[in-house]
C-alpha atoms as a PDB file:
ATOM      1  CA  UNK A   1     -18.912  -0.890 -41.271  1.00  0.00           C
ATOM      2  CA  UNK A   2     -20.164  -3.407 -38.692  1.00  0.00           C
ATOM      3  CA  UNK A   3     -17.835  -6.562 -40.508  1.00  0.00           C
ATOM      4  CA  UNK A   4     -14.897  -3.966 -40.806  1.00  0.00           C
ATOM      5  CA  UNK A   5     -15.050  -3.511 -36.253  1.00  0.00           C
ATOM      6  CA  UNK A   6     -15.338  -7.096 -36.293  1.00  0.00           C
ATOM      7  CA  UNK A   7     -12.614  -7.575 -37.572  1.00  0.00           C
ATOM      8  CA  UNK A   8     -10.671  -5.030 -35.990  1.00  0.00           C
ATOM      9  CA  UNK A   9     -12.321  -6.645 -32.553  1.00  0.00           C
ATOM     10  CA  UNK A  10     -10.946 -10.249 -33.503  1.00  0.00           C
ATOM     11  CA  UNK A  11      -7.519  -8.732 -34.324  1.00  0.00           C
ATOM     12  CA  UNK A  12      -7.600  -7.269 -31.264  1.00  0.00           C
ATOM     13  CA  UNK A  13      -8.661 -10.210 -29.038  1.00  0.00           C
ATOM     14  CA  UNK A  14      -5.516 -12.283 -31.332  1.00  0.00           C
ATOM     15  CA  UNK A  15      -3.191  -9.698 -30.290  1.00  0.00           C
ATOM     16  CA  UNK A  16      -4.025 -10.682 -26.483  1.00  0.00           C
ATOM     17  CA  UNK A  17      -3.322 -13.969 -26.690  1.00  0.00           C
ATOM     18  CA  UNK A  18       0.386 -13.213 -26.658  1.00  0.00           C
ATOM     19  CA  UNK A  19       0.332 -10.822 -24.408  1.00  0.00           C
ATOM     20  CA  UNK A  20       0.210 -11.294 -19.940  1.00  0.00           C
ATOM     21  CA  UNK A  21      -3.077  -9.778 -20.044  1.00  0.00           C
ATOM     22  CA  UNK A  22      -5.392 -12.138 -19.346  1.00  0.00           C
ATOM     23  CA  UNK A  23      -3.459 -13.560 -16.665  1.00  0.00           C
ATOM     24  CA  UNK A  24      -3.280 -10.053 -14.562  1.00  0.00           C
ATOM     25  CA  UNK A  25      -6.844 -10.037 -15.097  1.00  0.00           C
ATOM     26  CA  UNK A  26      -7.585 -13.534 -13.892  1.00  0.00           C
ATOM     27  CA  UNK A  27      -4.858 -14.302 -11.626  1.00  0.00           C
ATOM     28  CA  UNK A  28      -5.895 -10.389  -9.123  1.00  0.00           C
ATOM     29  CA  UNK A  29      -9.477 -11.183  -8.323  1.00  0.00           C
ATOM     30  CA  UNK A  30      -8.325 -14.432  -7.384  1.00  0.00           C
ATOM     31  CA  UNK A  31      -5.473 -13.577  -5.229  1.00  0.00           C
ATOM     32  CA  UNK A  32      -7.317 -11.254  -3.184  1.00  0.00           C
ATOM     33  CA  UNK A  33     -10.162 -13.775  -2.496  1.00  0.00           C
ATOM     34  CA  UNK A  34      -8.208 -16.432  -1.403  1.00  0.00           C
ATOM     35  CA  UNK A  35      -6.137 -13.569   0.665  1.00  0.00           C
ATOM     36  CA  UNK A  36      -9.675 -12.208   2.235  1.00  0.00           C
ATOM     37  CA  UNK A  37     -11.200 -15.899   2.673  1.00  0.00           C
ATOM     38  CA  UNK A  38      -8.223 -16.938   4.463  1.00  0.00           C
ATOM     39  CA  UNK A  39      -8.054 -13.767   6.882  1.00  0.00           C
ATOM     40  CA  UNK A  40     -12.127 -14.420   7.503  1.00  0.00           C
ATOM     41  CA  UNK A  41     -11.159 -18.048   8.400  1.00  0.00           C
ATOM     42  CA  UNK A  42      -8.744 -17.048  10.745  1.00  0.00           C
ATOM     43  CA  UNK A  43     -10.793 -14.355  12.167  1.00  0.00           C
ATOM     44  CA  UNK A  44     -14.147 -16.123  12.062  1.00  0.00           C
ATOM     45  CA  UNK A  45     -14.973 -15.770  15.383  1.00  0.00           C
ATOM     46  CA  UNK A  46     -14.135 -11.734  15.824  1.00  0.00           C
ATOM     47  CA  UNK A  47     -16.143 -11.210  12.407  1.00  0.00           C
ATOM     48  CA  UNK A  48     -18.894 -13.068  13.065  1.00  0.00           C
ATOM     49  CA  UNK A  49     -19.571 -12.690  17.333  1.00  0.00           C
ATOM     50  CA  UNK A  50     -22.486 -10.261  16.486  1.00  0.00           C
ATOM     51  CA  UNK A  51     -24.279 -12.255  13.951  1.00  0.00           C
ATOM     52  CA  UNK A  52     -22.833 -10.364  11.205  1.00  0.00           C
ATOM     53  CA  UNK A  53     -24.189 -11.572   7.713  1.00  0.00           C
ATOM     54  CA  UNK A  54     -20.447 -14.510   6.632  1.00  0.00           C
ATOM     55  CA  UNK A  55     -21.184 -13.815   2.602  1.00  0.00           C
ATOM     56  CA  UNK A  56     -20.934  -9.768   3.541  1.00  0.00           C
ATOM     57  CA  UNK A  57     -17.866 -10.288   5.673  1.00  0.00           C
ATOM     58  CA  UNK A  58     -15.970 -12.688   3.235  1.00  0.00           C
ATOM     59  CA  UNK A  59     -16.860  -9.866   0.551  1.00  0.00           C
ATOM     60  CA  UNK A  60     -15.639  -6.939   2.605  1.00  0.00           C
ATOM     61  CA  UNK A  61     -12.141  -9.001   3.517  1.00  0.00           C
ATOM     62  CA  UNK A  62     -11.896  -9.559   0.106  1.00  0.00           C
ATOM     63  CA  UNK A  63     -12.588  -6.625  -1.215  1.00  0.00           C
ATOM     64  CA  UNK A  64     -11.360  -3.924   1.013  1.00  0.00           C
ATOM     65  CA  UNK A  65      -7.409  -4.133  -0.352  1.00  0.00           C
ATOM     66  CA  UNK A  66      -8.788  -4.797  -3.670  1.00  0.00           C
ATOM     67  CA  UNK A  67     -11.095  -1.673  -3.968  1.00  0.00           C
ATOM     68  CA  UNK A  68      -9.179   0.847  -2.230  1.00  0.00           C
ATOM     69  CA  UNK A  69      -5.527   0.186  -2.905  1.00  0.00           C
ATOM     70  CA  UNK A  70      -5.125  -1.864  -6.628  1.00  0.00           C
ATOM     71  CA  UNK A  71      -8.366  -1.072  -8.601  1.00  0.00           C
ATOM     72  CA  UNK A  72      -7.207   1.563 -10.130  1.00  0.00           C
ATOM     73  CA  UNK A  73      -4.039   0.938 -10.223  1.00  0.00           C
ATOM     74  CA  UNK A  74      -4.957  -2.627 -11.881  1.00  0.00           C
ATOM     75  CA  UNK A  75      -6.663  -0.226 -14.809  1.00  0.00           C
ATOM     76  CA  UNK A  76      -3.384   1.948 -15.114  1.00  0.00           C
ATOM     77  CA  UNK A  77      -0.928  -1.064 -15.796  1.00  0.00           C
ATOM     78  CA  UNK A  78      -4.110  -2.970 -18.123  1.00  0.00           C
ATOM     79  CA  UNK A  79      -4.208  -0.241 -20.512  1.00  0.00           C
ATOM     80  CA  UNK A  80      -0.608   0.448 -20.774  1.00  0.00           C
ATOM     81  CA  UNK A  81      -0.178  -3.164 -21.420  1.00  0.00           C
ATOM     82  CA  UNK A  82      -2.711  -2.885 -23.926  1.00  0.00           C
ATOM     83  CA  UNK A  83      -1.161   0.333 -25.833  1.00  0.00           C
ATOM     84  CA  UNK A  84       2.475  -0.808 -25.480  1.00  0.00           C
ATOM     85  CA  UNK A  85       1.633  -3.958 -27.791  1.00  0.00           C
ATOM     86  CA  UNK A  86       1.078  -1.502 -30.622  1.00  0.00           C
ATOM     87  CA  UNK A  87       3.984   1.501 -29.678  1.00  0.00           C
ATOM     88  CA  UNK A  88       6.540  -1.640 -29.139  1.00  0.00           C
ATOM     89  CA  UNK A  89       7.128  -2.586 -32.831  1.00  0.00           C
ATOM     90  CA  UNK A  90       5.951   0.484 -34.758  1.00  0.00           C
ATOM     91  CA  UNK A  91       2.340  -1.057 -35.213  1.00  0.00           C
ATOM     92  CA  UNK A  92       0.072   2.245 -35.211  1.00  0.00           C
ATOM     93  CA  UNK A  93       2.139   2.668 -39.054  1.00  0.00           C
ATOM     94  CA  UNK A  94       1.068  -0.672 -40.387  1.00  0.00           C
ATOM     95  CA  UNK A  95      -2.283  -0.091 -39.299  1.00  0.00           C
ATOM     96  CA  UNK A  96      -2.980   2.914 -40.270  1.00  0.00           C
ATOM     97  CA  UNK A  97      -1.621   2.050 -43.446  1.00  0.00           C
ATOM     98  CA  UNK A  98      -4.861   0.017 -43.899  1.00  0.00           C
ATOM     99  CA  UNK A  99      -7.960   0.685 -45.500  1.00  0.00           C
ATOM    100  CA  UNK A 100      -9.294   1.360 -41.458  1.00  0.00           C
ATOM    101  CA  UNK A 101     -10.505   4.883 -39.706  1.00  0.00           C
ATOM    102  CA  UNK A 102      -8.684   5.745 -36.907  1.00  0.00           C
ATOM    103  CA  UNK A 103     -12.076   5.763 -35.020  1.00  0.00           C
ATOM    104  CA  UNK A 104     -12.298   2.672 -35.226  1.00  0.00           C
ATOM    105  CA  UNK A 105      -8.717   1.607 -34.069  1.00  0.00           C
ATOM    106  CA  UNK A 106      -9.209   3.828 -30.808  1.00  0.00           C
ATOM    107  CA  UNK A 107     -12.628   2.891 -29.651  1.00  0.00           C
ATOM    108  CA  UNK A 108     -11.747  -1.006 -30.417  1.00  0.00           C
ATOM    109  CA  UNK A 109      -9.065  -0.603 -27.820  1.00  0.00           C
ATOM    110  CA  UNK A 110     -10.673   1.195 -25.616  1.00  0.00           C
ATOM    111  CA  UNK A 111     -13.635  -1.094 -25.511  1.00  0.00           C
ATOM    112  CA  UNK A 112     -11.381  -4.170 -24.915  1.00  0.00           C
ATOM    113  CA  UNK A 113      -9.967  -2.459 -22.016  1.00  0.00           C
ATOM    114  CA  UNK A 114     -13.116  -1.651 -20.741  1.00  0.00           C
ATOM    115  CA  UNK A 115     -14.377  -5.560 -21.951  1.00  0.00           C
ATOM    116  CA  UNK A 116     -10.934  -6.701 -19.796  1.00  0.00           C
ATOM    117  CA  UNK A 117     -11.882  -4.670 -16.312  1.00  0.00           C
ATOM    118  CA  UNK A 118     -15.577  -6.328 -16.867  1.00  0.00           C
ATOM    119  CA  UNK A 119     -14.059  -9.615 -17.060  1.00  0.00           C
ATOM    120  CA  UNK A 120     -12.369  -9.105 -14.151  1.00  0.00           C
ATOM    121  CA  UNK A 121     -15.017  -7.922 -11.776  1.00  0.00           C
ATOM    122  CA  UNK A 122     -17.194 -11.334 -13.643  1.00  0.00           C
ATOM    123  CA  UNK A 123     -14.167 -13.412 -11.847  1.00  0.00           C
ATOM    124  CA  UNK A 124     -14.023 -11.289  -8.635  1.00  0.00           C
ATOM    125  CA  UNK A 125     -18.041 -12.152  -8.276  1.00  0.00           C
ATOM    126  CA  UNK A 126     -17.904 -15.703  -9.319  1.00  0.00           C
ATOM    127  CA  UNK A 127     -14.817 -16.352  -6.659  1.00  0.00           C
ATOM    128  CA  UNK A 128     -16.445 -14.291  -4.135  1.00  0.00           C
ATOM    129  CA  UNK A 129     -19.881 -16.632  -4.274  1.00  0.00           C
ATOM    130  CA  UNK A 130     -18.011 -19.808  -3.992  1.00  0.00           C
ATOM    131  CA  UNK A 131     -16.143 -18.414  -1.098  1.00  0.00           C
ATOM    132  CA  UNK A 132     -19.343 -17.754   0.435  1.00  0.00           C
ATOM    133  CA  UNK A 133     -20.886 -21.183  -0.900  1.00  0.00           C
ATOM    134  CA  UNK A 134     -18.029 -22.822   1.236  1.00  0.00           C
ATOM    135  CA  UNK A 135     -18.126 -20.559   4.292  1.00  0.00           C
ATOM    136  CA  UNK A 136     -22.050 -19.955   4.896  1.00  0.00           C
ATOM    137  CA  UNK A 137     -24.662 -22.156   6.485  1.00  0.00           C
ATOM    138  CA  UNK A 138     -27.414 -22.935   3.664  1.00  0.00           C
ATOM    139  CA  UNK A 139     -29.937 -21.121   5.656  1.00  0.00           C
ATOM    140  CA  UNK A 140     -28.361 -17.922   5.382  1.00  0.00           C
ATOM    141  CA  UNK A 141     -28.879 -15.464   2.264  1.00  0.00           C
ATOM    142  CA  UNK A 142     -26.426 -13.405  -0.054  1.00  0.00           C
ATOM    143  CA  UNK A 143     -27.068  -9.927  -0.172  1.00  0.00           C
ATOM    144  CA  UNK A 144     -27.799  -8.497  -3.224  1.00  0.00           C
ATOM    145  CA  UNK A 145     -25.139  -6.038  -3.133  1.00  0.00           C
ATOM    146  CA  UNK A 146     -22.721  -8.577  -3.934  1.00  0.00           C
ATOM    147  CA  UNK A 147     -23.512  -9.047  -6.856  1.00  0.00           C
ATOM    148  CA  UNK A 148     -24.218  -5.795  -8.086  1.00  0.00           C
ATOM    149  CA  UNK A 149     -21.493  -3.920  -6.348  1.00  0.00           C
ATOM    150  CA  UNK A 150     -19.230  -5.397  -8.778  1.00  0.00           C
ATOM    151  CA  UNK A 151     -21.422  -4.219 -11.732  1.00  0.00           C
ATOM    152  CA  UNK A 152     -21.528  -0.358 -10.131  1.00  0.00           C
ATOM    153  CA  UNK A 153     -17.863  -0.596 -10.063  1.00  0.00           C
ATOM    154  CA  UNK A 154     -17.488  -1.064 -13.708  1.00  0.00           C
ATOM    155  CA  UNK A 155     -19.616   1.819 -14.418  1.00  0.00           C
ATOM    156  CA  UNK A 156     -17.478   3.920 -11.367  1.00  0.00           C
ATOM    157  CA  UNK A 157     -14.074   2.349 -13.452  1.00  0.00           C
ATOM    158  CA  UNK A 158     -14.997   3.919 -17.005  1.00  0.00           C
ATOM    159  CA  UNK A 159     -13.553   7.599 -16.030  1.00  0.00           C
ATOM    160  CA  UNK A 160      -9.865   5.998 -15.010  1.00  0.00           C
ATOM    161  CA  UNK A 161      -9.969   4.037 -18.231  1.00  0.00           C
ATOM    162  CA  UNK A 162     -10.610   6.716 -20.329  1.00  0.00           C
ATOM    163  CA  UNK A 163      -7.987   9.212 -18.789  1.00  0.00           C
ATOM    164  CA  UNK A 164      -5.158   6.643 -18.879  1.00  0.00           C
ATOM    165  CA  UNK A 165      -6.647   5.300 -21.773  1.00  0.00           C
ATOM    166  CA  UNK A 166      -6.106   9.223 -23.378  1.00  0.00           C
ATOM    167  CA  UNK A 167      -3.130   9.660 -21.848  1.00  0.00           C
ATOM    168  CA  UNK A 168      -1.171   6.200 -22.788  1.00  0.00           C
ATOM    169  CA  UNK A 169      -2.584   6.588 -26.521  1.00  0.00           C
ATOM    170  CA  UNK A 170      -1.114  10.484 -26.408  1.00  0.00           C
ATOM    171  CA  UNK A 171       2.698   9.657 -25.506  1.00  0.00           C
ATOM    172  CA  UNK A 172       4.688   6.709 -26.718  1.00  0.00           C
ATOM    173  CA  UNK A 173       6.683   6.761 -23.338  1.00  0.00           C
ATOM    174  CA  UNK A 174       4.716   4.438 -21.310  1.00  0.00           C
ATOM    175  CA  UNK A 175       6.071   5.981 -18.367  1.00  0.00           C
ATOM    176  CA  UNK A 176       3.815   9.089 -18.750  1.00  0.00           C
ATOM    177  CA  UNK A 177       0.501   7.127 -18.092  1.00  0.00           C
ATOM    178  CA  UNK A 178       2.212   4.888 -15.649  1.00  0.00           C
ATOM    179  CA  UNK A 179       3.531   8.005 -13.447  1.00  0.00           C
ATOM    180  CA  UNK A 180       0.040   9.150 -14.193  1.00  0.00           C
ATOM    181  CA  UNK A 181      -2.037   6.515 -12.936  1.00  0.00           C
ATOM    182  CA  UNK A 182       0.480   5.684  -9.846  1.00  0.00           C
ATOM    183  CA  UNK A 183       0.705   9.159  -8.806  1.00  0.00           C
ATOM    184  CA  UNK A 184      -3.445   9.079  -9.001  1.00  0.00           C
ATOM    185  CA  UNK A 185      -3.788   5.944  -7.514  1.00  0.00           C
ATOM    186  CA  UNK A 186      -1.968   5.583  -3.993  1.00  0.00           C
ATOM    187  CA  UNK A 187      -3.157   8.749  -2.449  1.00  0.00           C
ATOM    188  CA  UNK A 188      -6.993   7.361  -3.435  1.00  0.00           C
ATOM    189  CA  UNK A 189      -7.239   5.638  -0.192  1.00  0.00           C
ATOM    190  CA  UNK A 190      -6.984   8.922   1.825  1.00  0.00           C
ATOM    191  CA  UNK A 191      -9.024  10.355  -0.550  1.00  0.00           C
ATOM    192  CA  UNK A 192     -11.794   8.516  -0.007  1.00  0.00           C
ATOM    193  CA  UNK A 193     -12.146   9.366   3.652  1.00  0.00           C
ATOM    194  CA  UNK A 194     -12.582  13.143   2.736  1.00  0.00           C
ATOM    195  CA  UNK A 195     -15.339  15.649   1.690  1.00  0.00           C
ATOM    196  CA  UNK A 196     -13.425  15.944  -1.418  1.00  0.00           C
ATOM    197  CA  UNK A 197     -13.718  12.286  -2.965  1.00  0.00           C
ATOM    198  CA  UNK A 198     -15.889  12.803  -5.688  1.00  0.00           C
ATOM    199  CA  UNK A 199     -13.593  15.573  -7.197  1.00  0.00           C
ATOM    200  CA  UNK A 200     -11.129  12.552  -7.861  1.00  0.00           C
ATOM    201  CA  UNK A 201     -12.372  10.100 -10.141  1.00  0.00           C
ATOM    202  CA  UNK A 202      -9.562   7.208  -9.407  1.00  0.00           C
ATOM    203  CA  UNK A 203     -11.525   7.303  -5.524  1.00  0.00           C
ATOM    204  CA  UNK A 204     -14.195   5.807  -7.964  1.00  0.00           C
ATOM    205  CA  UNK A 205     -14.055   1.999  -8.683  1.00  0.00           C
ATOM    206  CA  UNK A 206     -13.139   1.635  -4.620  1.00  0.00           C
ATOM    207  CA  UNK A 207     -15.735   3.249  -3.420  1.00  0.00           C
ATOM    208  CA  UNK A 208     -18.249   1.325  -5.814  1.00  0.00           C
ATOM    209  CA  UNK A 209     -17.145  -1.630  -4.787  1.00  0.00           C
ATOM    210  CA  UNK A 210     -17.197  -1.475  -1.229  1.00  0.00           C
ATOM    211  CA  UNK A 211     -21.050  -0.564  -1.268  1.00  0.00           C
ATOM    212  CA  UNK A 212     -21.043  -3.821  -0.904  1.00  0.00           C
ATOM    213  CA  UNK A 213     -19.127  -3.941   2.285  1.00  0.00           C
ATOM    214  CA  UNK A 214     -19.951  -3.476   5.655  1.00  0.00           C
ATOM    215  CA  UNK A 215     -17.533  -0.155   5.752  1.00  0.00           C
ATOM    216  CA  UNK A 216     -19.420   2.899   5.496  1.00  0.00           C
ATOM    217  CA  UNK A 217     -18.946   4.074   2.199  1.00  0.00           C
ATOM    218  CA  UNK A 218     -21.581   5.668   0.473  1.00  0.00           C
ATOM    219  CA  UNK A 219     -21.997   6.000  -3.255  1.00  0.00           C
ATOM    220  CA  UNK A 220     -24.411   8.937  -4.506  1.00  0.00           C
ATOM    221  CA  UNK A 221     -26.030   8.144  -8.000  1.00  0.00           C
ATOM    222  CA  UNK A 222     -24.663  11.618  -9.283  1.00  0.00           C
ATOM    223  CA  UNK A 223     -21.431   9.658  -9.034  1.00  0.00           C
ATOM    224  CA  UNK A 224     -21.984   7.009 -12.100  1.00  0.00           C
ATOM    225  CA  UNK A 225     -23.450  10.263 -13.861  1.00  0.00           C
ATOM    226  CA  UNK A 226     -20.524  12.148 -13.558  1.00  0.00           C
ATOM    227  CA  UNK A 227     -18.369   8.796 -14.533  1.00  0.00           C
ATOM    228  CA  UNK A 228     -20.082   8.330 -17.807  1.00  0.00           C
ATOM    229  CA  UNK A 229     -19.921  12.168 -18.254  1.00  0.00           C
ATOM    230  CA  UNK A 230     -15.875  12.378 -17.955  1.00  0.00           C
ATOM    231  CA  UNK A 231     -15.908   8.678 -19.856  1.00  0.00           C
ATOM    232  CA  UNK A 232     -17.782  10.297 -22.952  1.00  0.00           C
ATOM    233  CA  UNK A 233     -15.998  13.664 -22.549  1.00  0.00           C
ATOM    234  CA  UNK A 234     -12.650  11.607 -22.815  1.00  0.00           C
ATOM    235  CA  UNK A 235     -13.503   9.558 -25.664  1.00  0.00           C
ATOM    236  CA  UNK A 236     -14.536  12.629 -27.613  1.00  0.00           C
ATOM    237  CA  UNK A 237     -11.166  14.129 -26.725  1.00  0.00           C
ATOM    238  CA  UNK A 238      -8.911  11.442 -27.200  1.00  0.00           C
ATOM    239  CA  UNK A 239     -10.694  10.237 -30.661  1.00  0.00           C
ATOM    240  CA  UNK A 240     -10.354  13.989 -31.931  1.00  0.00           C
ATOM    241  CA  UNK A 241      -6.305  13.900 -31.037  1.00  0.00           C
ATOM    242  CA  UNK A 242      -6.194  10.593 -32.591  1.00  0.00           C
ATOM    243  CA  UNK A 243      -7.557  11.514 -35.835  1.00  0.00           C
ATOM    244  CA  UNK A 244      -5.354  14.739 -35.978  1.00  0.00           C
ATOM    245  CA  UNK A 245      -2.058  12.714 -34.369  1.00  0.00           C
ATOM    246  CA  UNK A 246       1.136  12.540 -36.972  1.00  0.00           C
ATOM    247  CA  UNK A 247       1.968   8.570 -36.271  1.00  0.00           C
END
């Protein structure tokens, strides 16, 4: 059992070494850092004429468009990406045709999606410390939250996966998770500044990674609850229509 998911997890990894994939994932977090470094440069003065704490403001530049406007939207185009590879060319028939549980083949995916948004956060981090590194005096301390902000928004991510995850393995057109996941997305930002935010689970990864920000946004602990809740409830769902789905 174990050496069969290993395998399936190697084919997996092969499969995304011809795909864009790793470049989205790399190529984002840096883009926004250099973007947020560069406006905290230019603005140096205004951000930091009250003794504000540089590593905190270079995070919250950086991490403000990043959070609010493209995290989810980032996990909407990964995992179609990631499904198309195997609706393109018929592929869900040849595997399936192996000795392999469908199981398997669905939580695989969905755990390299998952293993794909953590790498990208890992990259966010490690950019956003050398930023700081280069802008910061030596006598001047990172807060802790940027480091684990990042982490928290993994956890707050794992409800968006799921449900686009679901939703791109239940129709072939890609365009019904895409629509999906755009639709969600955009209005997130104006979500997030209402009583109503924790009803909508794309307001999620934003909000978790902000805590790390200066902006007031706070992140109750029955939120991560409630995102491994829907993440489980999701799987469950989405492996049981998987199992029953003629492919």
């Amino acid at each position: 059992m174990v050496y069969k998911m290993k395998n399936i997890y190697k084919v997996e990894l092969l499969k995304l070494k011809h795909s864009k994939i790793l470049g989205i994932v790399m190529f984002l977090p840096l883009f926004f850092v250099i973007l947020g470094f560069a406006n905290f440069l230019r603005y140096r003065d205004l951000f930091t004429s009250k003794g504000q704490n540089i590593w905190q403001q270079v995070y919250t530049q950086s991490s403000m468009f990043y959070g609010l406007f493209l995290m989810a939207l980032f996990i909407t185009i990964l995992v179609a990406v990631l499904v198309r590879i195997e609706n393109s060319g018929d592929n869900f028939k040849r595997i399936l045709a192996l000795p392999v549980k469908r199981s398997d083949i669905y939580i695989s995916k969905l755990f390299i999606g998952c293993g794909m948004v953590l790498l990208n956060l890992f990259v966010f981090t490690l950019l956003i410390i050398a930023a700081g590194i280069i802008a910061a005096p030596h006598n001047e301390s990172m807060p802790r939250e940027i480091i684990y902000s990042p982490l928290l928004c993994f956890i707050a991510s794992l409800p968006v996966i799921a449900i686009q995850y679901y939703f791109t393995m239940k129709f072939e057109n890609i365009a019904v998770p895409l629509g999906v996941g755009v639709v969600f997305s955009l209005p997130s930002v104006l979500i997030n500044n209402t009583r109503y935010w924790i009803l909508f689970p794309w307001a999620y990864p934003g909000r978790a990674l902000l805590n790390g920000s200066n902006l007031n946004f706070p992140c109750p602990n029955y939120m991560y609850i409630i995102s491994l809740a829907v993440f489980v409830i999701f799987i469950i769902v989405g492996m049981y229509e998987f199992n029953k789905k003629d492919i």
